[in-house]
Protein backbone atom coordinates (compact mmCIF):
# COMPACT_ATOMS: atom_id res chain seq x y z
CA UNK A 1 24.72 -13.34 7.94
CA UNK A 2 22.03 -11.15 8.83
CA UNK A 3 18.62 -12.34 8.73
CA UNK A 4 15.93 -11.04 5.88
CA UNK A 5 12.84 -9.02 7.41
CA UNK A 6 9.66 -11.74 6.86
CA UNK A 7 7.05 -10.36 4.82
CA UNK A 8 3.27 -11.00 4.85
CA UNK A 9 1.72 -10.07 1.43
CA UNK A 10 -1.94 -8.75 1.93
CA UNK A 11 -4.30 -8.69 -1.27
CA UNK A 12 -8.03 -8.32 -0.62
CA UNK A 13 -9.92 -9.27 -3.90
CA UNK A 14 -13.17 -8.59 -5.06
CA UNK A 15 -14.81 -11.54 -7.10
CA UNK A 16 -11.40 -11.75 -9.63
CA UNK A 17 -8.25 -10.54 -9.92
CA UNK A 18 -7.29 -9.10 -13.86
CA UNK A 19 -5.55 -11.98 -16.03
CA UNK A 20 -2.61 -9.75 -16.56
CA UNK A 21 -2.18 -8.55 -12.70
CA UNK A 22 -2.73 -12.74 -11.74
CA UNK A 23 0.18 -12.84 -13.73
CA UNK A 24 2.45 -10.08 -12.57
CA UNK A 25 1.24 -10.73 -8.79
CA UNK A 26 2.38 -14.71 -9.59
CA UNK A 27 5.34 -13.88 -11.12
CA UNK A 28 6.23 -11.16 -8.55
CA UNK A 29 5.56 -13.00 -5.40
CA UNK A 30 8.07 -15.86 -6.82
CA UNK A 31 10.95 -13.15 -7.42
CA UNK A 32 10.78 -11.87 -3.95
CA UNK A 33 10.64 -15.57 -2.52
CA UNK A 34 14.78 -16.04 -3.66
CA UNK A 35 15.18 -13.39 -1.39
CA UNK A 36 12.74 -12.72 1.59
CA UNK A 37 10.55 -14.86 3.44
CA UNK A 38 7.27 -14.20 2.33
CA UNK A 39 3.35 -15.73 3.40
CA UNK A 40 0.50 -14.79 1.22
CA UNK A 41 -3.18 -13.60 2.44
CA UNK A 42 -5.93 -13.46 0.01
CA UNK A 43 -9.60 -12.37 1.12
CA UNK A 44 -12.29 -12.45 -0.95
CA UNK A 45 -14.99 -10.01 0.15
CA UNK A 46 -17.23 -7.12 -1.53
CA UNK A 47 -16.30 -5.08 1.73
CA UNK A 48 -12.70 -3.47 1.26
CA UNK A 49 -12.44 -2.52 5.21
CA UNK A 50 -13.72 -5.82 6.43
CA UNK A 51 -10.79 -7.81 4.03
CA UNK A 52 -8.68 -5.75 4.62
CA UNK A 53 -9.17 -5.91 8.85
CA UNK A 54 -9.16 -9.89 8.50
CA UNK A 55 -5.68 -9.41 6.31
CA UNK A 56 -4.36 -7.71 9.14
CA UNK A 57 -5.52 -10.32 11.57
CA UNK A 58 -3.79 -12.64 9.70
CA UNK A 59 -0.88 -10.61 9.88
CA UNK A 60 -0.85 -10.11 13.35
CA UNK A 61 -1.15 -13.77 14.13
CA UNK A 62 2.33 -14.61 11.99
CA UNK A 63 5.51 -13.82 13.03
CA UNK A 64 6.05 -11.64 9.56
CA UNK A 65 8.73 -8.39 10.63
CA UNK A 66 6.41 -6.03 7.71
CA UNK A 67 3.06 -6.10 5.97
CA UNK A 68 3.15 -5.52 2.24
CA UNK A 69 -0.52 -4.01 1.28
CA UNK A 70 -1.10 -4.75 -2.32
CA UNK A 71 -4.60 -4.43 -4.47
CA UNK A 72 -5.81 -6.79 -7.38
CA UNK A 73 -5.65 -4.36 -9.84
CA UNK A 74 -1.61 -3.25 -9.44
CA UNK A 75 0.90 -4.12 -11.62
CA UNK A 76 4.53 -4.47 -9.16
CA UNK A 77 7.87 -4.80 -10.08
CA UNK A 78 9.83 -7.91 -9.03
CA UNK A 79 12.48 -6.18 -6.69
CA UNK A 80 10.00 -3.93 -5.10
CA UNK A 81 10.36 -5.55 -1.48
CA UNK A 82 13.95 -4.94 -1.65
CA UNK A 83 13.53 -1.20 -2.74
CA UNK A 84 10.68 -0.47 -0.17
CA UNK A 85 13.24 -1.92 2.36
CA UNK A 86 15.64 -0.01 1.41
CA UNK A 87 14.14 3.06 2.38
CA UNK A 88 14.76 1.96 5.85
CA UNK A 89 11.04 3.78 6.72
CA UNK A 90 8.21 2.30 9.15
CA UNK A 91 5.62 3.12 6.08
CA UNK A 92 6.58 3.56 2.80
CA UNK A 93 4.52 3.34 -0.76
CA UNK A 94 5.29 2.58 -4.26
CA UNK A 95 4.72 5.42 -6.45
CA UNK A 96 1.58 5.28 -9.14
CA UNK A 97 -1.78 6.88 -10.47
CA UNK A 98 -4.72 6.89 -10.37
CA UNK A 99 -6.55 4.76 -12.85
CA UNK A 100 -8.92 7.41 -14.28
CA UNK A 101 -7.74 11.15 -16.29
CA UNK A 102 -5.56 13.00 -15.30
CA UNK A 103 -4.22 10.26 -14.13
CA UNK A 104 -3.19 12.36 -11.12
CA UNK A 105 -0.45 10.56 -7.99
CA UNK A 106 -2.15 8.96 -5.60
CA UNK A 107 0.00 10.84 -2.93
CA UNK A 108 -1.72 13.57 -1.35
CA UNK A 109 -0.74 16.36 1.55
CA UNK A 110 -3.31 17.95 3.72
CA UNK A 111 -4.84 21.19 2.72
CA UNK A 112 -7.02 22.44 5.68
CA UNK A 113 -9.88 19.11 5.98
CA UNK A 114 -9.19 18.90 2.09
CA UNK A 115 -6.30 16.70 0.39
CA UNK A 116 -4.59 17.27 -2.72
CA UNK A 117 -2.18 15.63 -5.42
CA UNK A 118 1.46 16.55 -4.70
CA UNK A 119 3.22 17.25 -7.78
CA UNK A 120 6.15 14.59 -7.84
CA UNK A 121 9.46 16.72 -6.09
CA UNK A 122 12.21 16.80 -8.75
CA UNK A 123 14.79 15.75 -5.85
CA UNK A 124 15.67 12.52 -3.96
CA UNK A 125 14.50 9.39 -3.81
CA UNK A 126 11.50 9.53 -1.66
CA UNK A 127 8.65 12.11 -0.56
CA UNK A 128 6.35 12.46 2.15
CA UNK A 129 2.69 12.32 2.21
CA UNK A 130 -0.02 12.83 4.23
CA UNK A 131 -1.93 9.98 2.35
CA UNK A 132 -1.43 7.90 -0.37
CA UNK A 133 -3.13 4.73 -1.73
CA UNK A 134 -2.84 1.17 -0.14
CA UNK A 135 -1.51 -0.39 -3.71
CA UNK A 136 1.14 -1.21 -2.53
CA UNK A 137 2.51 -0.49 0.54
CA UNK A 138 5.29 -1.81 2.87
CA UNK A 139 4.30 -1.33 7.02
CA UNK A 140 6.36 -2.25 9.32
CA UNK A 141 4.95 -4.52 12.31
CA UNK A 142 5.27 -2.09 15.52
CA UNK A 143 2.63 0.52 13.57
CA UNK A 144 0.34 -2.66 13.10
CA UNK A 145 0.68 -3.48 16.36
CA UNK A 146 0.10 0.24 17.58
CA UNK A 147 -3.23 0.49 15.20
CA UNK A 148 -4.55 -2.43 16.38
CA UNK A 149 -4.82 -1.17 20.21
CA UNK A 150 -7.60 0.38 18.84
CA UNK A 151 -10.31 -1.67 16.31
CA UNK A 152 -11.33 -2.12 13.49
CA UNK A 153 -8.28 -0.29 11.97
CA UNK A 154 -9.66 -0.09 8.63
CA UNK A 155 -13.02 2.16 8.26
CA UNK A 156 -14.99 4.39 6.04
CA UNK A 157 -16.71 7.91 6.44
CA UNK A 158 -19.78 8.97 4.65
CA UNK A 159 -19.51 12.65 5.13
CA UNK A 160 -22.50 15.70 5.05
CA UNK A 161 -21.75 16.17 1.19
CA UNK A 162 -22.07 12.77 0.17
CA UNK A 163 -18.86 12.02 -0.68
CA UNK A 164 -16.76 9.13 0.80
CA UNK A 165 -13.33 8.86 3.09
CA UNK A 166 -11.59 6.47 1.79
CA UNK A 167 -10.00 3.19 4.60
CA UNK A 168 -7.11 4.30 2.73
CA UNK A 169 -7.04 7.39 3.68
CA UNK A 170 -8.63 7.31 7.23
CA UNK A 171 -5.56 4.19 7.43
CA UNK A 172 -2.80 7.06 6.81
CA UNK A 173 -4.73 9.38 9.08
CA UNK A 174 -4.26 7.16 12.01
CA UNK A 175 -0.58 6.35 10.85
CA UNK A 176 -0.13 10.14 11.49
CA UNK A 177 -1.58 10.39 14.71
CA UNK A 178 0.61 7.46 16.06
CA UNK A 179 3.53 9.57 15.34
CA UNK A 180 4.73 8.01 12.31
CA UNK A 181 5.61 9.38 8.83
CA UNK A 182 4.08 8.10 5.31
CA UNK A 183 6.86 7.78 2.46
CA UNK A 184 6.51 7.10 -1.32
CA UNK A 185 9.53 5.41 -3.38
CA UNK A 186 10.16 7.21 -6.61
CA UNK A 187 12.15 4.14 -7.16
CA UNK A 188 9.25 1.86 -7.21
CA UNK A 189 7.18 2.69 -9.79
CA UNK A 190 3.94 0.33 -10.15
CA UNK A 191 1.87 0.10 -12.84
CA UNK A 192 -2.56 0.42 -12.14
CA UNK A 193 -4.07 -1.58 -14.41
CA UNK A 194 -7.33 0.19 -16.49
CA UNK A 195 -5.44 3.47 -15.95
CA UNK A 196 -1.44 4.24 -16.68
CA UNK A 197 0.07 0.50 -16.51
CA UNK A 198 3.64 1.94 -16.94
CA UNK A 199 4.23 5.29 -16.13
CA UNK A 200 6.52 7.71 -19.05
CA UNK A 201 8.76 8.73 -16.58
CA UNK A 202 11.51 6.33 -15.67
């Protein structure tokens, strides 16, 4: 019998999590534990780039095959370890919005230095992106691995107009650069809680 991948859930939280995402992330984490191996890392921290760089030092001290980024505020479905798996990608994202109209994808392509939203393809069961958000996302050790020659991983940018690059972002940047591809599941729809909890389309 072949062996199931080990999976290290990552959640950085910021002072609580929603009542109805404790729920789903409870609920969710004991679905995927009749299947996969799974640890869970939880840090607290008003910094998103610092948790999330001592989530992935946690990860890179177990012996878990993939990381499986996931936020406070996400709603997941139960067999979405098994679908992101599927996929049989070194990076691959669930699909969902943003929280705030129009409720755009969080998936973006690269437009010059600009991103923007990429209109859901009518076709297959995955896309590629350029970027997309860390909500939840499946990465597979080696790119963790590959990132982490070169620290922190996780960053922001304040840039000359005041606006912010994203860890996210900056996270899928360096993905790129290391020669890998960014994929989102149109099979694994999650919900963001405050915004579009379950999206019309099925």
């Amino acid at each position: 019998m072949q062996q199931k991948p080990k999976i290290a859930l990552l959640l950085p939280v910021y002072g609580a999590i929603p009542s109805i995402c404790f729920v789903n992330l409870v609920n969710f984490i004991l679905d995927s534990l009749r299947s996969f191996p799974m640890t869970v890392s939880f840090v607290d921290s008003t910094y998103l780039p610092r948790a999330r760089n001592m989530l992935v030092e946690n990860f890179l001290k177990s012996g878990a095959d993939y990381a499986l980024f996931v936020d406070s505020d996400m709603l997941l479905p139960k067999n979405a370890v098994e679908t992101l798996l599927g996929h049989g990608k070194e990076v691959v994202s669930a699909h969902y919005f943003r929280r705030n109209p129009p409720y755009e994808s969080v998936a973006q392509r690269k437009a010059g230095e600009k991103y923007e939203t990429i209109p859901e393809p009518s076709l297959g069961d995955e896309f590629e992106a350029d970027a997309t958000g860390m909500g939840c996302m499946l990465v597979k050790r080696e790119v963790i691995e590959k990132l982490a020659q070169q620290k922190p991983i996780f960053t922001v940018e304040d840039k000359e107009n005041s606006s912010v690059k994203g860890e996210d972002v900056i996270f899928c940047d360096k993905i790129k650069a290391a020669g890998y591809k960014i994929w989102v599941s149109k099979k694994v729809r999650a919900g963001h809680f405050g915004g579009i909890v379950f999206p019309a389309k099925p």
